[in-house]
Protein backbone atom coordinates (compact mmCIF):
# COMPACT_ATOMS: atom_id res chain seq x y z
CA UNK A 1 8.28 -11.37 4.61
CA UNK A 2 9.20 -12.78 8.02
CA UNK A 3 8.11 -15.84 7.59
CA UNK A 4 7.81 -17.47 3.82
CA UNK A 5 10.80 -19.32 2.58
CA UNK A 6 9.96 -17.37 -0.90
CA UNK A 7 10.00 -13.68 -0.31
CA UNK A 8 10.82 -13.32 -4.11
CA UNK A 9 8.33 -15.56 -4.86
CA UNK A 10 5.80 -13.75 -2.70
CA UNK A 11 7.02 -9.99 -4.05
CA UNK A 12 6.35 -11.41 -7.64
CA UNK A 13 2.56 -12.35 -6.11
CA UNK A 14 1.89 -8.81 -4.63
CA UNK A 15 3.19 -7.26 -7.96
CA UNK A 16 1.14 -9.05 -10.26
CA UNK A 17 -1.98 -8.81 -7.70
CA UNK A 18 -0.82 -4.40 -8.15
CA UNK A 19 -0.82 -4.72 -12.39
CA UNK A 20 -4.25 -6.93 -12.16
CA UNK A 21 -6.01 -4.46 -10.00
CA UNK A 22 -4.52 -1.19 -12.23
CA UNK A 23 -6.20 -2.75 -14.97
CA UNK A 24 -9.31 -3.98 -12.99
CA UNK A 25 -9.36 -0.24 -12.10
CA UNK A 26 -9.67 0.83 -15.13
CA UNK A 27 -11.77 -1.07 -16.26
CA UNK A 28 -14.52 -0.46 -13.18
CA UNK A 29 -13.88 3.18 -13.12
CA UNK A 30 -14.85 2.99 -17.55
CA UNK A 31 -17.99 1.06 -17.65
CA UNK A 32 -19.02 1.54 -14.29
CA UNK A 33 -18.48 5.34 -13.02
CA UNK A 34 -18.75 6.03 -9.22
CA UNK A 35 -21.33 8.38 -8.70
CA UNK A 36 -20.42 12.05 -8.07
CA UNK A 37 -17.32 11.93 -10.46
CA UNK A 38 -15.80 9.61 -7.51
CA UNK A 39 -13.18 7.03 -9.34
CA UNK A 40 -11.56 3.34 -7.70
CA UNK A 41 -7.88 4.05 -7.12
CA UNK A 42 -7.56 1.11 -3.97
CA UNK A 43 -4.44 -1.11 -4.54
CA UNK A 44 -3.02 -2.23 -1.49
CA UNK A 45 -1.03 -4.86 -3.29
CA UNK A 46 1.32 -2.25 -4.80
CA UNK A 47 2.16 -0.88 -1.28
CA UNK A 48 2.80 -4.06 0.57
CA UNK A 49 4.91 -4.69 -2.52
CA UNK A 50 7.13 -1.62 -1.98
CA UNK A 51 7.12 -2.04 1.77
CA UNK A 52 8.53 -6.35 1.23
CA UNK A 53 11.14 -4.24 -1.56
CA UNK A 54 12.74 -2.29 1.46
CA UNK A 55 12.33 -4.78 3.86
CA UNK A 56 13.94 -7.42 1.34
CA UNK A 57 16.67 -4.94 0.10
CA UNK A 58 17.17 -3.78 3.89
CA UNK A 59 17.80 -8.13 4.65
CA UNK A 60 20.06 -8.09 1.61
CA UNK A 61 22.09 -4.84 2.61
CA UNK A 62 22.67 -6.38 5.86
CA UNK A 63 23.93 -9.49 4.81
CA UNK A 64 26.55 -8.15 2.42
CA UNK A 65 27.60 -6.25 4.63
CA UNK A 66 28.19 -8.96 7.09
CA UNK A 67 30.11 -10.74 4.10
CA UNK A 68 32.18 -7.90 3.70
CA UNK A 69 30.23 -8.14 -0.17
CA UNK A 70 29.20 -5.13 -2.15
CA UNK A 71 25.42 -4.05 -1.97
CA UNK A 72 25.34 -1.14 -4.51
CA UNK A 73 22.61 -3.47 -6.23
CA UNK A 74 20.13 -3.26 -3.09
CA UNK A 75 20.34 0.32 -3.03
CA UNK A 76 19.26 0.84 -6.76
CA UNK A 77 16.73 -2.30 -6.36
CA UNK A 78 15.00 -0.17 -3.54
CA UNK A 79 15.09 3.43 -5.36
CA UNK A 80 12.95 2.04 -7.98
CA UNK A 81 9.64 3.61 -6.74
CA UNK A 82 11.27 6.39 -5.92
CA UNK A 83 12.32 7.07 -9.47
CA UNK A 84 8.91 5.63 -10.49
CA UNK A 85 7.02 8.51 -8.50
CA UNK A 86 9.40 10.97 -10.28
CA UNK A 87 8.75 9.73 -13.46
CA UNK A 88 5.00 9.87 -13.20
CA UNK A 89 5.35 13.60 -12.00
CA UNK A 90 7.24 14.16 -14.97
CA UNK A 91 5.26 12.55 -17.69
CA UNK A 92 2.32 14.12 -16.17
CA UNK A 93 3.42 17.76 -16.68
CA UNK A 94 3.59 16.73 -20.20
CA UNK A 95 0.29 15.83 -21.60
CA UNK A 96 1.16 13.81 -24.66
CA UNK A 97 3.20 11.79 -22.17
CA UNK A 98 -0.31 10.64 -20.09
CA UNK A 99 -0.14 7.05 -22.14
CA UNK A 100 3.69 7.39 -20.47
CA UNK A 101 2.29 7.65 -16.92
CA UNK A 102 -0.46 5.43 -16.95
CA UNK A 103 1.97 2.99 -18.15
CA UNK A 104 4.59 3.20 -15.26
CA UNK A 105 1.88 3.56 -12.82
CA UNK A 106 0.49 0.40 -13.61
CA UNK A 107 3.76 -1.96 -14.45
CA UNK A 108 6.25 -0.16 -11.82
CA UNK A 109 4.52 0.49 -8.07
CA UNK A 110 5.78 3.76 -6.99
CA UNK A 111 6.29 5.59 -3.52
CA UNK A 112 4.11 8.48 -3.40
CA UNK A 113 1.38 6.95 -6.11
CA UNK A 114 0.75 3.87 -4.46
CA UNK A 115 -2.46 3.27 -1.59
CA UNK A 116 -1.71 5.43 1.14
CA UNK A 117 1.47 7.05 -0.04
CA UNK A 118 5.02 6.56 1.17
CA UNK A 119 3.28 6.89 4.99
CA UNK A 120 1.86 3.63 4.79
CA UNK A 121 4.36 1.96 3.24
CA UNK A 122 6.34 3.13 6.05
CA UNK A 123 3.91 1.70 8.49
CA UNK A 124 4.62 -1.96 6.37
CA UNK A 125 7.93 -1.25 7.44
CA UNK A 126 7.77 -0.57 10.55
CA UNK A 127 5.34 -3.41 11.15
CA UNK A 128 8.33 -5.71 10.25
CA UNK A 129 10.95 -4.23 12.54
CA UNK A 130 8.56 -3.83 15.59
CA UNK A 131 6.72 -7.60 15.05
CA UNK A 132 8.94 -9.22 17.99
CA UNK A 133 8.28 -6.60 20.69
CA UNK A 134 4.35 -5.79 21.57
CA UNK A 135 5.49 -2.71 23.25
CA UNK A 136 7.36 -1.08 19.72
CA UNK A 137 4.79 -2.17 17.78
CA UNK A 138 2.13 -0.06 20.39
CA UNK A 139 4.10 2.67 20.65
CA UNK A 140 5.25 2.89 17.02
CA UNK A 141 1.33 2.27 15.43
CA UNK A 142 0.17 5.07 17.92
CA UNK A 143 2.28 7.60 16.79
CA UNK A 144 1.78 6.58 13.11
CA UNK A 145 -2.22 6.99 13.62
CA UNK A 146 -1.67 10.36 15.49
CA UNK A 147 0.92 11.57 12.51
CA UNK A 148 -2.29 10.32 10.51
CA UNK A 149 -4.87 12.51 12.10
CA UNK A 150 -2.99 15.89 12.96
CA UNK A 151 -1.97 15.36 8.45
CA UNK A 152 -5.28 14.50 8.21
CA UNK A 153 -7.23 17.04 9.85
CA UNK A 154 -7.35 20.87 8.71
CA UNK A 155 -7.37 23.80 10.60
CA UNK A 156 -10.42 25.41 10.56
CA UNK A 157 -13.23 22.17 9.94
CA UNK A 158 -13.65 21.96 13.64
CA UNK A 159 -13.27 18.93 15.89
CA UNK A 160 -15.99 17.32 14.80
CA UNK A 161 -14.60 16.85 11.13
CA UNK A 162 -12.13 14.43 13.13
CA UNK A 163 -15.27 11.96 13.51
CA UNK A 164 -16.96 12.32 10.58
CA UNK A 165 -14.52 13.49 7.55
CA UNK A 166 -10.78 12.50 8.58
CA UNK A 167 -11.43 8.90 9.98
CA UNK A 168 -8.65 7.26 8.58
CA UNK A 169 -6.85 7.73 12.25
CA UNK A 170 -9.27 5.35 13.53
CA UNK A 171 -7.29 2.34 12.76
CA UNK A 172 -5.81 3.09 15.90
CA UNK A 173 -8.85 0.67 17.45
CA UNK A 174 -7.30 -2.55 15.65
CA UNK A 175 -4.49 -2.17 17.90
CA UNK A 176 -6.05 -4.64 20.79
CA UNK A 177 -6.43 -7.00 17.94
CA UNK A 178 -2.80 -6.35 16.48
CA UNK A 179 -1.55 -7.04 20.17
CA UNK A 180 -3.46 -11.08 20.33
CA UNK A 181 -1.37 -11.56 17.42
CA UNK A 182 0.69 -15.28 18.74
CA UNK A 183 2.94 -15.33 15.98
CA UNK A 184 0.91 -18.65 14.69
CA UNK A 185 -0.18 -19.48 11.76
CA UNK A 186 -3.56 -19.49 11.22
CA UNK A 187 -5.91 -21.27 8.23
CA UNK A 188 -4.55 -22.27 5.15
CA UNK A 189 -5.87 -19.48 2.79
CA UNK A 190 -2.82 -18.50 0.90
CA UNK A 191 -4.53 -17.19 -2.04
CA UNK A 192 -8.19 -16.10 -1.06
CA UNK A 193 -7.28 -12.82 0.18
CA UNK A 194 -5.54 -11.97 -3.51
CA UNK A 195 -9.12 -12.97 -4.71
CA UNK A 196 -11.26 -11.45 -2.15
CA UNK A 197 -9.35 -7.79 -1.81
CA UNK A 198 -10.06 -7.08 -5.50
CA UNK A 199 -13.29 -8.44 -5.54
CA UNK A 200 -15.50 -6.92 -2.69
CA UNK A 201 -14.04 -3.50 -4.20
CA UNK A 202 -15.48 -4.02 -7.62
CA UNK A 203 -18.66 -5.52 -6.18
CA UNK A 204 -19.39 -2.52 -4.30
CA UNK A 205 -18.46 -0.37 -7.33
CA UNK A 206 -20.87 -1.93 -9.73
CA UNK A 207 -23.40 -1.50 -7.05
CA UNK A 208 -23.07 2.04 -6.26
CA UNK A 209 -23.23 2.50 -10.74
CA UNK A 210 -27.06 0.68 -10.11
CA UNK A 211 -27.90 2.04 -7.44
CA UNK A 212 -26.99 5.49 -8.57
CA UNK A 213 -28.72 4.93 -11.65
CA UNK A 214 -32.06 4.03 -10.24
């Protein structure tokens, strides 16, 4: 978003990438079942697409308002997942409604039903507004991982569990490698990560279905 002369170009590419891999979902989770009742629900397109929504509609906001223009627009433009996770609740609660929900949840991303909830859309966020200063971006990524583990971790399943059941806080090690980040662009490879993402998800999937089944 900080960098590509297209950021509604680039939203469009992160949404479609969220509706392909709803239906790839689907699809994997049908014909080939995880084994123990376990079911694919990654989809990290839809939250980097919410996270570029507020960034963009935070850029736009700012703007007007430095043209003395009205940004009502923005402010509706961002609620959109937020009215998409209340919908979803909704429709939910009503079971002939389910077609409803699976609907909005695959066409319109939404804030608490996305990968990793409205926390890590927040951390897209925050990534944006911290890139040009090594120390925010430290201090703002540790505190996100330890809001991670102490949400993460239950009273009463021991340290240990902290090691071996609530790991997600362990991104906290890809800081160094955050911090070598020179704000240079690397290798051309635009579109192999829309490809790859998907992919190595639903290879492993259909692996665990044979291997399960052997």
């Amino acid at each position: 978003m900080r960098y590509t002369r297209h950021p509604e170009k680039y939203m469009l590419r992160l949404w479609a990438g969220s509706v392909f891999m709803s239906f790839g979902n689907k699809l994997i989770n049908t014909y080939f079942p995880l084994p123990g009742g376990g079911i694919v629900m990654n989809n990290i397109f839809s939250t980097l697409f919410i996270s570029s929504l507020v960034i963009y509609c935070i850029r736009k906001i700012r703007e007007r308002k430095r043209e003395g223009q009205p940004f009502i627009r923005y402010l509706l433009l961002m609620s959109v997942p937020v009215v998409s996770s209340i919908l979803i609740v909704l429709t939910i609660l009503v079971p002939r409604l389910t077609a409803v929900s699976t609907a909005i949840m695959a066409f319109v991303p939404s804030l608490l039903f996305c990968e990793g909830s409205f926390a890590f859309v927040l951390l897209g966020v925050g990534f944006y507004f911290c890139l040009d200063s090594k120390k925010k971006l430290s201090l703002f990524y540790t505190l996100f991982c330890l809001f991670i583990l102490f949400t993460g971790h239950r009273s009463g399943e021991g340290l240990l569990s902290v090691f071996t059941a609530d790991i997600q806080w362990m991104m906290i090690f890809a800081l160094p490698v955050m911090l070598l980040y020179n704000k240079q662009k690397g290798a051309g490879m635009k579109y192999f990560f829309y490809i790859f993402y998907p992919a190595h998800i639903y290879l492993f999937a259909i692996l665990a279905f044979y291997c399960a089944g052997r």
